[in-house]
C-alpha atoms as a PDB file:
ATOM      1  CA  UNK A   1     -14.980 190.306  18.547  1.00  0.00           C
ATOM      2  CA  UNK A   2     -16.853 187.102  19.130  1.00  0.00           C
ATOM      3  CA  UNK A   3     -16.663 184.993  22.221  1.00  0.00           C
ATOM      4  CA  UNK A   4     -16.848 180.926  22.310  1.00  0.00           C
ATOM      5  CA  UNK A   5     -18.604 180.661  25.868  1.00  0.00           C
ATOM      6  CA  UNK A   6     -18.114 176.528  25.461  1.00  0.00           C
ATOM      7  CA  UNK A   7     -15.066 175.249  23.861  1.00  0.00           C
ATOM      8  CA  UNK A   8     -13.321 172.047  25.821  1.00  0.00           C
ATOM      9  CA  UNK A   9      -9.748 172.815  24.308  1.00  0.00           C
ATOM     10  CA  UNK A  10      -7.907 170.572  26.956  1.00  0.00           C
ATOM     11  CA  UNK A  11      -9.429 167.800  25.287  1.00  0.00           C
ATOM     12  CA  UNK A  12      -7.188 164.954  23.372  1.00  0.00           C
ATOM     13  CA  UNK A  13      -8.303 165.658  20.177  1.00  0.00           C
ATOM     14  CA  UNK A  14      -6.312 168.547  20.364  1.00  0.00           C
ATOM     15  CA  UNK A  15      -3.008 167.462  22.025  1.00  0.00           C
ATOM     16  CA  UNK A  16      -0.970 167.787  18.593  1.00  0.00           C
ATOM     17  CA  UNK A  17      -1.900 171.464  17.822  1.00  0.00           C
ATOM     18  CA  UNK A  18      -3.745 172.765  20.281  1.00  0.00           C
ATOM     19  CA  UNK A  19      -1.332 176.306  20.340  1.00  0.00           C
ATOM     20  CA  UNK A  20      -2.027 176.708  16.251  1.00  0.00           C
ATOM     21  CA  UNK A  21      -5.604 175.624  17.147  1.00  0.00           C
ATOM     22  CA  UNK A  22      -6.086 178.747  19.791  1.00  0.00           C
ATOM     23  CA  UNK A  23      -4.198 180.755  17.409  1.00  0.00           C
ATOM     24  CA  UNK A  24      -5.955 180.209  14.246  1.00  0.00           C
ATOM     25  CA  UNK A  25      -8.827 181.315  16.492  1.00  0.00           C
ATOM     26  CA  UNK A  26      -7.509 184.250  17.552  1.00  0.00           C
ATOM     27  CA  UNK A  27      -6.945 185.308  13.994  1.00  0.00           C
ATOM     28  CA  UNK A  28     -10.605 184.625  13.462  1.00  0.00           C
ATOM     29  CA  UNK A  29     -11.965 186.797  15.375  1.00  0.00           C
ATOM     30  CA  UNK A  30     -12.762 184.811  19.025  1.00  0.00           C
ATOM     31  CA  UNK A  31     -11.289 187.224  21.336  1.00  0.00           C
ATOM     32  CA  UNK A  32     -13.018 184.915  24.704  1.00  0.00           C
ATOM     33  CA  UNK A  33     -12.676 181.526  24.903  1.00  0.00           C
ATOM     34  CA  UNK A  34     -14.003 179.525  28.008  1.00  0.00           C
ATOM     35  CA  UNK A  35     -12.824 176.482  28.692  1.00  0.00           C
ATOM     36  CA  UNK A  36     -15.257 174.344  31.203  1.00  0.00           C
ATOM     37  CA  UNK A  37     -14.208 171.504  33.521  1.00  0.00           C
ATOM     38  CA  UNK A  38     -15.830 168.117  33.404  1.00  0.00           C
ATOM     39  CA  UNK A  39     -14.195 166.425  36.776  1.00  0.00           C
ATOM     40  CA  UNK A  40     -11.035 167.221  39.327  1.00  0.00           C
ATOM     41  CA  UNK A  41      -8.880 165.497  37.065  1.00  0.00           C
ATOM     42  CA  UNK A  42      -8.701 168.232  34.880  1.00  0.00           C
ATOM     43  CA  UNK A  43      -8.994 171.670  37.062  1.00  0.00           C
ATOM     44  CA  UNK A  44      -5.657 172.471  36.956  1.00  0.00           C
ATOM     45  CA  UNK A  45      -5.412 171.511  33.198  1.00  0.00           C
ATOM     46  CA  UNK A  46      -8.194 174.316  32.452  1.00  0.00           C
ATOM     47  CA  UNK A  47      -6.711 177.031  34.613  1.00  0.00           C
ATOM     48  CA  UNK A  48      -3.155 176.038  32.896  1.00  0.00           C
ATOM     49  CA  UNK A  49      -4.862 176.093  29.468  1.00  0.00           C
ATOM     50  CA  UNK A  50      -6.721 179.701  30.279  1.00  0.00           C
ATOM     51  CA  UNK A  51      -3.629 181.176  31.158  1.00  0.00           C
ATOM     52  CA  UNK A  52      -1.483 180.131  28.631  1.00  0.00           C
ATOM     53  CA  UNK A  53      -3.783 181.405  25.378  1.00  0.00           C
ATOM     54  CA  UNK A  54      -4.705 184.910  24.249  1.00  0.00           C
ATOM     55  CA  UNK A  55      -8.104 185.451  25.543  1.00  0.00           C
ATOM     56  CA  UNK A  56      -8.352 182.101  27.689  1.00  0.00           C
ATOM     57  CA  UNK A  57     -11.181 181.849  30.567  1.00  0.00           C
ATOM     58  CA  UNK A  58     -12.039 178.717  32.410  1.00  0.00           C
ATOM     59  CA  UNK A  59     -15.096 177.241  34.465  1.00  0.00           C
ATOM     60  CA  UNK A  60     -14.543 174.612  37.234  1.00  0.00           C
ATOM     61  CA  UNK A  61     -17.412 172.028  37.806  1.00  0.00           C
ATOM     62  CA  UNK A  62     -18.326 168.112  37.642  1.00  0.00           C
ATOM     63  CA  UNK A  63     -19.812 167.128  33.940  1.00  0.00           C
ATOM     64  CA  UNK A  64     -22.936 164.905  34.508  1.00  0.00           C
ATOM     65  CA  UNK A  65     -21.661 162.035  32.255  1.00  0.00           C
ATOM     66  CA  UNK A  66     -18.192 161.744  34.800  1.00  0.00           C
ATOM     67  CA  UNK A  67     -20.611 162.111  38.340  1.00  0.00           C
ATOM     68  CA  UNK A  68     -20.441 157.684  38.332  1.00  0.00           C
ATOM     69  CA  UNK A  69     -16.617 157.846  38.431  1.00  0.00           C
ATOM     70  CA  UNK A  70     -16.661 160.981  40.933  1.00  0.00           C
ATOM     71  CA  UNK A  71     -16.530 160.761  45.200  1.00  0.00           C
ATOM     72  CA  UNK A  72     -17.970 163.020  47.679  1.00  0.00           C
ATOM     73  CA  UNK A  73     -14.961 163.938  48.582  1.00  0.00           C
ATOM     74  CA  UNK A  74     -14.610 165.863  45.329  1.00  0.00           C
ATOM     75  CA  UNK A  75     -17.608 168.485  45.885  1.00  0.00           C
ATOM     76  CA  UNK A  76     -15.739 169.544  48.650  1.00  0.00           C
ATOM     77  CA  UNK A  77     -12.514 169.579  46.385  1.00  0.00           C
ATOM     78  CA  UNK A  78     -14.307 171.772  44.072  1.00  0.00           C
ATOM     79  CA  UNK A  79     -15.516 174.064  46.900  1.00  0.00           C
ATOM     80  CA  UNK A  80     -11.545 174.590  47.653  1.00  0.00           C
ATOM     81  CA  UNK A  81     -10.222 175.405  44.397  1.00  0.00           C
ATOM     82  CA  UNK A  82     -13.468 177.580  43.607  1.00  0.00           C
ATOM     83  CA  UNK A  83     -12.379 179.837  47.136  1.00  0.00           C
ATOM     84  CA  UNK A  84      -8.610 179.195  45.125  1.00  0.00           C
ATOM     85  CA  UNK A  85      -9.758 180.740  42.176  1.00  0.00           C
ATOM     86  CA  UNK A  86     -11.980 183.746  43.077  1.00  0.00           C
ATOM     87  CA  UNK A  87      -8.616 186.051  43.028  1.00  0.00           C
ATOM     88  CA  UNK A  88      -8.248 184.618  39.626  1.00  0.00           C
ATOM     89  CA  UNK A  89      -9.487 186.664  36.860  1.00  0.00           C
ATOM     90  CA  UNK A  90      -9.548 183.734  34.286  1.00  0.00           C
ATOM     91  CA  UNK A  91     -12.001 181.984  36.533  1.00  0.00           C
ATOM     92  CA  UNK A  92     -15.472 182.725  35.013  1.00  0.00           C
ATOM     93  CA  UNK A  93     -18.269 180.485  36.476  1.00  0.00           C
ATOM     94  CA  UNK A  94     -19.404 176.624  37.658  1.00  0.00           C
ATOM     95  CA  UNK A  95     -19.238 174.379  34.687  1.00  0.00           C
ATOM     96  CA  UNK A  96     -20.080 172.142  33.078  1.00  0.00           C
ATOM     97  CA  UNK A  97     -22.529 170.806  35.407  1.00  0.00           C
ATOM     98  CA  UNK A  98     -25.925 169.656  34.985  1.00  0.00           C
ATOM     99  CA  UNK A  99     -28.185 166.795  33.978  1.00  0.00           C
ATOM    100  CA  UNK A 100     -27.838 163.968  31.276  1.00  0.00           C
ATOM    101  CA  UNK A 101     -30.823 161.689  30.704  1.00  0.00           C
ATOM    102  CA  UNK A 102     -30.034 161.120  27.053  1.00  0.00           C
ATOM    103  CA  UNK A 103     -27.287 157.941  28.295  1.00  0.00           C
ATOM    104  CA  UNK A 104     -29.511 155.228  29.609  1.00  0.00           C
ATOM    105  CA  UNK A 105     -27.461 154.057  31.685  1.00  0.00           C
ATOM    106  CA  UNK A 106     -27.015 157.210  33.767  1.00  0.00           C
ATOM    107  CA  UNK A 107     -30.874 158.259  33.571  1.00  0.00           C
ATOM    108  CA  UNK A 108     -32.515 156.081  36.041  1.00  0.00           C
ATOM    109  CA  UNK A 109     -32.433 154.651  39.332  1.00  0.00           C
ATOM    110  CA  UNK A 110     -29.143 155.740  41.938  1.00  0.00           C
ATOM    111  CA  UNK A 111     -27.380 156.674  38.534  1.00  0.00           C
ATOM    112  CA  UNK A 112     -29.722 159.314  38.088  1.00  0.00           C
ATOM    113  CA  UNK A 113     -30.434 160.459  41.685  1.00  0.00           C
ATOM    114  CA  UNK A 114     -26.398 160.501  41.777  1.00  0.00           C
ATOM    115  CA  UNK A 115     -27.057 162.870  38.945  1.00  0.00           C
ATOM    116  CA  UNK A 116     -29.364 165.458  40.524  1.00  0.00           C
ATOM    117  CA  UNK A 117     -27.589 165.201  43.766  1.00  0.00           C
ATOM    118  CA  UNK A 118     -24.260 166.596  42.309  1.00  0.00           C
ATOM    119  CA  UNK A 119     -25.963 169.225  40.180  1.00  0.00           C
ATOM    120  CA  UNK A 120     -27.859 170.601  42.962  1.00  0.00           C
ATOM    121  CA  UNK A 121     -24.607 170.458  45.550  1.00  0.00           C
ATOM    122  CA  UNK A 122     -22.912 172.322  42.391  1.00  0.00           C
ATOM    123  CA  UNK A 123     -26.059 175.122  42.366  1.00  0.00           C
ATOM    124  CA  UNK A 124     -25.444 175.536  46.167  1.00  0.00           C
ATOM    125  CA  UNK A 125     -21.832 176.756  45.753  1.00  0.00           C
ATOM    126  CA  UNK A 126     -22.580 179.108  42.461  1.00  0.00           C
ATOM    127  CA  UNK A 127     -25.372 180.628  44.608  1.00  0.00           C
ATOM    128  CA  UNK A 128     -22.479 181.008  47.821  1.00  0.00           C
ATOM    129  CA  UNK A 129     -20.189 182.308  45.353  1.00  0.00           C
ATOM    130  CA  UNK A 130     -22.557 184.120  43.234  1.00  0.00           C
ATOM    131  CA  UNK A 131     -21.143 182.856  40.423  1.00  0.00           C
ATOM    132  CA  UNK A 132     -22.798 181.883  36.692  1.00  0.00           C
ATOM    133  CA  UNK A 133     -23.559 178.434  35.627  1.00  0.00           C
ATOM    134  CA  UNK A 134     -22.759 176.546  32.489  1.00  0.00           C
ATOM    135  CA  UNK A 135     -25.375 173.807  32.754  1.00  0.00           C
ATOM    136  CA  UNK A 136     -25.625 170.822  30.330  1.00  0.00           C
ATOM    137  CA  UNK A 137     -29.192 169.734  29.413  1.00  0.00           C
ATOM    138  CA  UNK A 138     -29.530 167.049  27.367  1.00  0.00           C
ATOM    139  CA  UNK A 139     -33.203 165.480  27.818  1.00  0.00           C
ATOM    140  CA  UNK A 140     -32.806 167.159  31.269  1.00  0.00           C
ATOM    141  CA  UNK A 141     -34.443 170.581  30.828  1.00  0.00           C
ATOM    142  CA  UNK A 142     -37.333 170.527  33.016  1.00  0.00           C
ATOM    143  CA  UNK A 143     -35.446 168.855  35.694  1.00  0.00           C
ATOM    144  CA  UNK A 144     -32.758 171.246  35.428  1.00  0.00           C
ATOM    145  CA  UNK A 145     -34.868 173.830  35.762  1.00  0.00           C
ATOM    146  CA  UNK A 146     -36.970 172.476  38.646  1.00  0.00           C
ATOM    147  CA  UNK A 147     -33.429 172.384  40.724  1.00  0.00           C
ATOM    148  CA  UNK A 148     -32.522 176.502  39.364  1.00  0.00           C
ATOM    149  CA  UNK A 149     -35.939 177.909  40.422  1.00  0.00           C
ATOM    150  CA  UNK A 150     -35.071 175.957  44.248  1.00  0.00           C
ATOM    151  CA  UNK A 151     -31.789 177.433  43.947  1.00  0.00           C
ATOM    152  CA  UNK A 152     -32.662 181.578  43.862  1.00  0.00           C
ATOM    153  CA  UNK A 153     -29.037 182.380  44.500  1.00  0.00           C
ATOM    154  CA  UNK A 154     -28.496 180.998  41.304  1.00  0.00           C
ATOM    155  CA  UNK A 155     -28.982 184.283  39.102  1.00  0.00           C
ATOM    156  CA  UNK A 156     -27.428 183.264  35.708  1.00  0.00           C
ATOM    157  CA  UNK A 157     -26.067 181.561  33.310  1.00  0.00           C
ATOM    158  CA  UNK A 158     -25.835 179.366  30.098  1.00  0.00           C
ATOM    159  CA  UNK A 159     -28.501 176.770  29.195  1.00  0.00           C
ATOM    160  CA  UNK A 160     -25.497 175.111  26.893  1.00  0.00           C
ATOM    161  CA  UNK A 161     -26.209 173.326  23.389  1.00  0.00           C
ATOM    162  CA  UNK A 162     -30.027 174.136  24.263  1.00  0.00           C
ATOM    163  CA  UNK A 163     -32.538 172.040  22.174  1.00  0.00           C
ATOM    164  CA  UNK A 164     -36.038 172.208  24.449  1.00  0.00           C
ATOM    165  CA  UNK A 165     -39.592 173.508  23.870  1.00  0.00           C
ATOM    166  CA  UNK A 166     -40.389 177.460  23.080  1.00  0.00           C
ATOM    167  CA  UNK A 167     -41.838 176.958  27.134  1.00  0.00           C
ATOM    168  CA  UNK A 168     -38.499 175.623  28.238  1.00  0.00           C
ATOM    169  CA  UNK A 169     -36.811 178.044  26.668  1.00  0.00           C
ATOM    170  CA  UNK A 170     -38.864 180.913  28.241  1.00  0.00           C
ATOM    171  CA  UNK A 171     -37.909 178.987  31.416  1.00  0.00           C
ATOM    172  CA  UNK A 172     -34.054 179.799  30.932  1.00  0.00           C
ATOM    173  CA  UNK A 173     -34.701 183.074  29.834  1.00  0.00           C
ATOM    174  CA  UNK A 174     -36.733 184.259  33.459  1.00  0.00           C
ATOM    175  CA  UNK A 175     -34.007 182.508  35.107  1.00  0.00           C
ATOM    176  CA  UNK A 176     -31.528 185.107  33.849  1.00  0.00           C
ATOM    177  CA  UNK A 177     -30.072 182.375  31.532  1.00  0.00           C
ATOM    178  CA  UNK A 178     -29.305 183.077  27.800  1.00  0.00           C
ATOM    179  CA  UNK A 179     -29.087 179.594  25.334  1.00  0.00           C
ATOM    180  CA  UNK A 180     -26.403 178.342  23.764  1.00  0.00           C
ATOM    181  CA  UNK A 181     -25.957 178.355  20.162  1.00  0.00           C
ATOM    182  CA  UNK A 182     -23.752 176.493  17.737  1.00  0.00           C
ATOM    183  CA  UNK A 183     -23.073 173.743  15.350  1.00  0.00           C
ATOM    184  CA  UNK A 184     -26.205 171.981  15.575  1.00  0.00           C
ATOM    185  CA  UNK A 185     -27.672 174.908  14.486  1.00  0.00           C
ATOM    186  CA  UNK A 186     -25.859 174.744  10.992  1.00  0.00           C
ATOM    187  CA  UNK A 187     -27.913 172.145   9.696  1.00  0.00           C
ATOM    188  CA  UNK A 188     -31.200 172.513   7.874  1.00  0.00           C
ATOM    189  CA  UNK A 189     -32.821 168.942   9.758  1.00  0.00           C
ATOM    190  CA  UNK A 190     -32.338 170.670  12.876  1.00  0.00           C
ATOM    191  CA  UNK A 191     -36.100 172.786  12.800  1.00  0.00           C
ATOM    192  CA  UNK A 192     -35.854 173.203  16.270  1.00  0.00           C
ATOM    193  CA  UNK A 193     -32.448 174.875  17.077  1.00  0.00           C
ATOM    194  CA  UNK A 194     -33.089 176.834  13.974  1.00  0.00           C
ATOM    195  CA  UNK A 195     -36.780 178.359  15.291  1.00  0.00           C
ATOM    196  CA  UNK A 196     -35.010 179.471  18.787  1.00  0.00           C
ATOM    197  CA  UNK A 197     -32.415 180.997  16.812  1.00  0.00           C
ATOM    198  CA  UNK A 198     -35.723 183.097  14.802  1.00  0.00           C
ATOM    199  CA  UNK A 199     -37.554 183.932  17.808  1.00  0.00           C
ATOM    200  CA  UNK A 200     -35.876 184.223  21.012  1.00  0.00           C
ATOM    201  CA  UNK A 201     -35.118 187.694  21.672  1.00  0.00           C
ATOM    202  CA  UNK A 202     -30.880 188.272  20.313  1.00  0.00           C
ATOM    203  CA  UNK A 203     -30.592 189.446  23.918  1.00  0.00           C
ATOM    204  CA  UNK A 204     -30.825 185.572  24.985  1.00  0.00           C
ATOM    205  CA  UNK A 205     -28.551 184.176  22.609  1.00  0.00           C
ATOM    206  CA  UNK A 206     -24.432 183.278  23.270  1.00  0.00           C
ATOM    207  CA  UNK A 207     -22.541 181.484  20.467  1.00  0.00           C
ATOM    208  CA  UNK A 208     -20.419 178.199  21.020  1.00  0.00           C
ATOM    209  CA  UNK A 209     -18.495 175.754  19.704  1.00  0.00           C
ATOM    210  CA  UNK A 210     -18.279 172.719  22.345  1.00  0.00           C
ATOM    211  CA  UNK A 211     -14.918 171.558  20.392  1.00  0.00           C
ATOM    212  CA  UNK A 212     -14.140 169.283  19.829  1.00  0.00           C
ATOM    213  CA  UNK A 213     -17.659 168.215  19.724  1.00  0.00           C
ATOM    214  CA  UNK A 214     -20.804 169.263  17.873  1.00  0.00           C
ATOM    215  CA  UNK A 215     -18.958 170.137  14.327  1.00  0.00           C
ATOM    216  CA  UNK A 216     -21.652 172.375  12.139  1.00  0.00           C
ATOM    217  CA  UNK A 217     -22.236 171.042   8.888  1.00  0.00           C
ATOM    218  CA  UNK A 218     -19.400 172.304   6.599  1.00  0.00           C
ATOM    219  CA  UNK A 219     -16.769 170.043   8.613  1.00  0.00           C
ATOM    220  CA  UNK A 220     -17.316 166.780   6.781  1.00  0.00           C
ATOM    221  CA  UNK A 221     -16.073 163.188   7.369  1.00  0.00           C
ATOM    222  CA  UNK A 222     -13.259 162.208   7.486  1.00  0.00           C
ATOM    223  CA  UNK A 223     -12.268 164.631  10.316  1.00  0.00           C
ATOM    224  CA  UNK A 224     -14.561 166.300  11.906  1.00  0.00           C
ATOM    225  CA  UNK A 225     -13.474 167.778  15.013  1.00  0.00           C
ATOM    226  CA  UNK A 226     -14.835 171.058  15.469  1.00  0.00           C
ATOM    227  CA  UNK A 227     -12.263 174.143  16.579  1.00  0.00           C
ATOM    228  CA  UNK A 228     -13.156 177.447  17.827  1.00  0.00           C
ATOM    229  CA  UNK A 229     -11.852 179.158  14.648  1.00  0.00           C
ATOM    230  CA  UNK A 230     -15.660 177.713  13.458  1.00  0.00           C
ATOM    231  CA  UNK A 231     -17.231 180.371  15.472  1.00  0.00           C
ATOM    232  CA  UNK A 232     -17.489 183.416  12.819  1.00  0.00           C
ATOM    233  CA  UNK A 233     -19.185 180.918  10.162  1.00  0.00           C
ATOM    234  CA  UNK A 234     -21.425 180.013  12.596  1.00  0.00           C
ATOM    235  CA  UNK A 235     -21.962 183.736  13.292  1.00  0.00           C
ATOM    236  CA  UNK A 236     -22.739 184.008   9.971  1.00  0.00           C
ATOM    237  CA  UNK A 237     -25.350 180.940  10.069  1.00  0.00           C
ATOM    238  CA  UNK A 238     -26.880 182.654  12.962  1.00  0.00           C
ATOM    239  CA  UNK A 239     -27.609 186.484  11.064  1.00  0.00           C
ATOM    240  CA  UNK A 240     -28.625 184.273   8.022  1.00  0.00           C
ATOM    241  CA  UNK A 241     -31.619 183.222  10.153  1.00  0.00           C
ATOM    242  CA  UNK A 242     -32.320 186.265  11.208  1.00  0.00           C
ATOM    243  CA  UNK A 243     -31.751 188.377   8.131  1.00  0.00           C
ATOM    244  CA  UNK A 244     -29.540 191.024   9.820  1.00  0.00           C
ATOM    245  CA  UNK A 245     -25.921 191.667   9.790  1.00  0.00           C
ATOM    246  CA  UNK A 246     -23.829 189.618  11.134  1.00  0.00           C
ATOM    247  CA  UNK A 247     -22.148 192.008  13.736  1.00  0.00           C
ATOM    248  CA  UNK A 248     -24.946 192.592  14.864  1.00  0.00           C
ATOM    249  CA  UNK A 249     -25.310 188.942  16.083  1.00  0.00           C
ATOM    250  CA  UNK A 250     -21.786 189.400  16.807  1.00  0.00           C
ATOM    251  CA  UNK A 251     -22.335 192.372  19.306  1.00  0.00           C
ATOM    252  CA  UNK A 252     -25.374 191.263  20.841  1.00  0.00           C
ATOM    253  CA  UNK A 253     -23.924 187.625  21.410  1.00  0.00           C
ATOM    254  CA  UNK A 254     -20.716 189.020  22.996  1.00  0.00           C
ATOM    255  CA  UNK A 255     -22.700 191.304  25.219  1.00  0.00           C
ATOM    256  CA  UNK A 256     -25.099 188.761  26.160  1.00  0.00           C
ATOM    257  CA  UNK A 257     -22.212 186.909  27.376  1.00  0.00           C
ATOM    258  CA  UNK A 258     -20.348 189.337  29.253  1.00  0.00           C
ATOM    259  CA  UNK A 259     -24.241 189.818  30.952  1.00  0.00           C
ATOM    260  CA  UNK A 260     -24.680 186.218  32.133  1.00  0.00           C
ATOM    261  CA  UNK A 261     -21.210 185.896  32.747  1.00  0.00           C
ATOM    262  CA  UNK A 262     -19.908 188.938  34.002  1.00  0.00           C
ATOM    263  CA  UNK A 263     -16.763 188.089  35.401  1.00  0.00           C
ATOM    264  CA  UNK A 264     -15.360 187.572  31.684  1.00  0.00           C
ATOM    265  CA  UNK A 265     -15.533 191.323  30.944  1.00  0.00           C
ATOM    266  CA  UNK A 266     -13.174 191.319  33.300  1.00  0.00           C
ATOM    267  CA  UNK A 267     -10.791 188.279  32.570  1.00  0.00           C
ATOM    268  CA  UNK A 268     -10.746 190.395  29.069  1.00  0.00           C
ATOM    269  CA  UNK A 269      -8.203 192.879  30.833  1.00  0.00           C
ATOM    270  CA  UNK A 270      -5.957 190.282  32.082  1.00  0.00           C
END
């Protein structure tokens, strides 16, 4: 079985199929799907979502890109529903938090201190809660890392759609973090992506969609939403790098992710 640890399935892209869309995934193959938060608006919508699909999980957190349209008030909102949800099984981990410095407009000055501030207030209640991250990196890593090594209680996670030095990566990897691998990784440009997925250890590897986002390089224009169901191909990709069999990418990546998020094991019962 293969598990999408990154899949944002509430999204609008998917409001006109988005049963057929979990479905066809489940007949793929992708027996976990987690479904991250990106701001209040949409906590209950996740939880709802995770509940109502086969093999549904969901992570509660403030997305960097949606911290300028976020309060205060709604750390301490998350704080409450994350003390809501620990009975729940389907609740997995803090996500999708972290930093964005790829958006200009977000990467400097209060924007960016607004930034950090939120991501580090997020790493305080995983480490309370002792709960797994799903951390977003994009031109962030060092900084994101700078704020995990201050946050010890912080003891794993998912470096998500990772595409940072051989050093950073080694960075995630002490941290108790495994990287996240998908779409990007299906194209031959990407040299980068496609040496991680060579040399890091299989131990420190989950697979991923991000759908609707990130499609891998079969899904061509016009549409090119990407869909969980994408997962096994990009399995595939993955032990074509390697030159091993593909379940055995698709047992190591499945245990890797019960590891760094172990409360899915779990939500697999329920």
């Amino acid at each position: 079985m293969l598990v999408d640890t990154h899949c944002h399935l509430d999204a609008s892209e998917f409001d006109a199929d988005r049963e057929q869309v979990a479905n066809a995934a489940w007949s793929a193959g992708v027996k976990r799907i987690v479904i991250p938060a990106v701001e209040v608006a949409n906590f209950s919508t996740v939880c709802d979502l995770a509940h109502g699909i086969q093999g549904g999980a969901y992570a509660l957190g403030i997305h960097p890109l949606f911290v300028a349209r976020a309060r205060d008030e709604d750390l301490e909102f998350l704080r409450q529903s994350v003390i809501s949800a620990m009975d729940d099984p389907l609740f997995v981990a803090i996500g999708e938090i972290g930093l964005d410095f790829f958006v200009p407009e977000i990467s400097s000055g209060q924007a960016r201190e607004r930034q950090e501030y939120f991501y580090d207030m997020q790493l305080a209640l995983a480490a309370e809660f002792d709960l797994p991250v799903l951390v977003h990196v994009r031109r962030s890593q060092d900084i994101v890392l700078k704020y995990l090594r201050r946050r010890t209680g912080v003891r794993c996670g998912i470096a998500h759609a990772f595409n940072g030095s051989a050093q950073q990566a080694q960075g995630f990897v002490e941290r108790g973090f495994a990287l996240g691998l998908g779409g990007a990784m299906t194209f031959e440009r990407a040299l980068q992506i496609r040496r991680h997925a060579v040399d890091i250890g299989l131990e420190h590897l989950v697979l991923e969609t991000d759908a609707p986002d990130i499609p891998p390089a079969w899904l061509h224009a016009p549409n090119r939403r990407n869909s969980p169901d994408q997962l096994p191909r990009i399995a595939d990709v993955l032990a074509e790098l390697r030159g091993v069999d593909v379940q055995e990418v698709v047992r190591a990546t499945t245990s890797t992710a019960y590891r760094v998020i172990p409360r899915l094991a779990a939500a697999g019962q329920h």
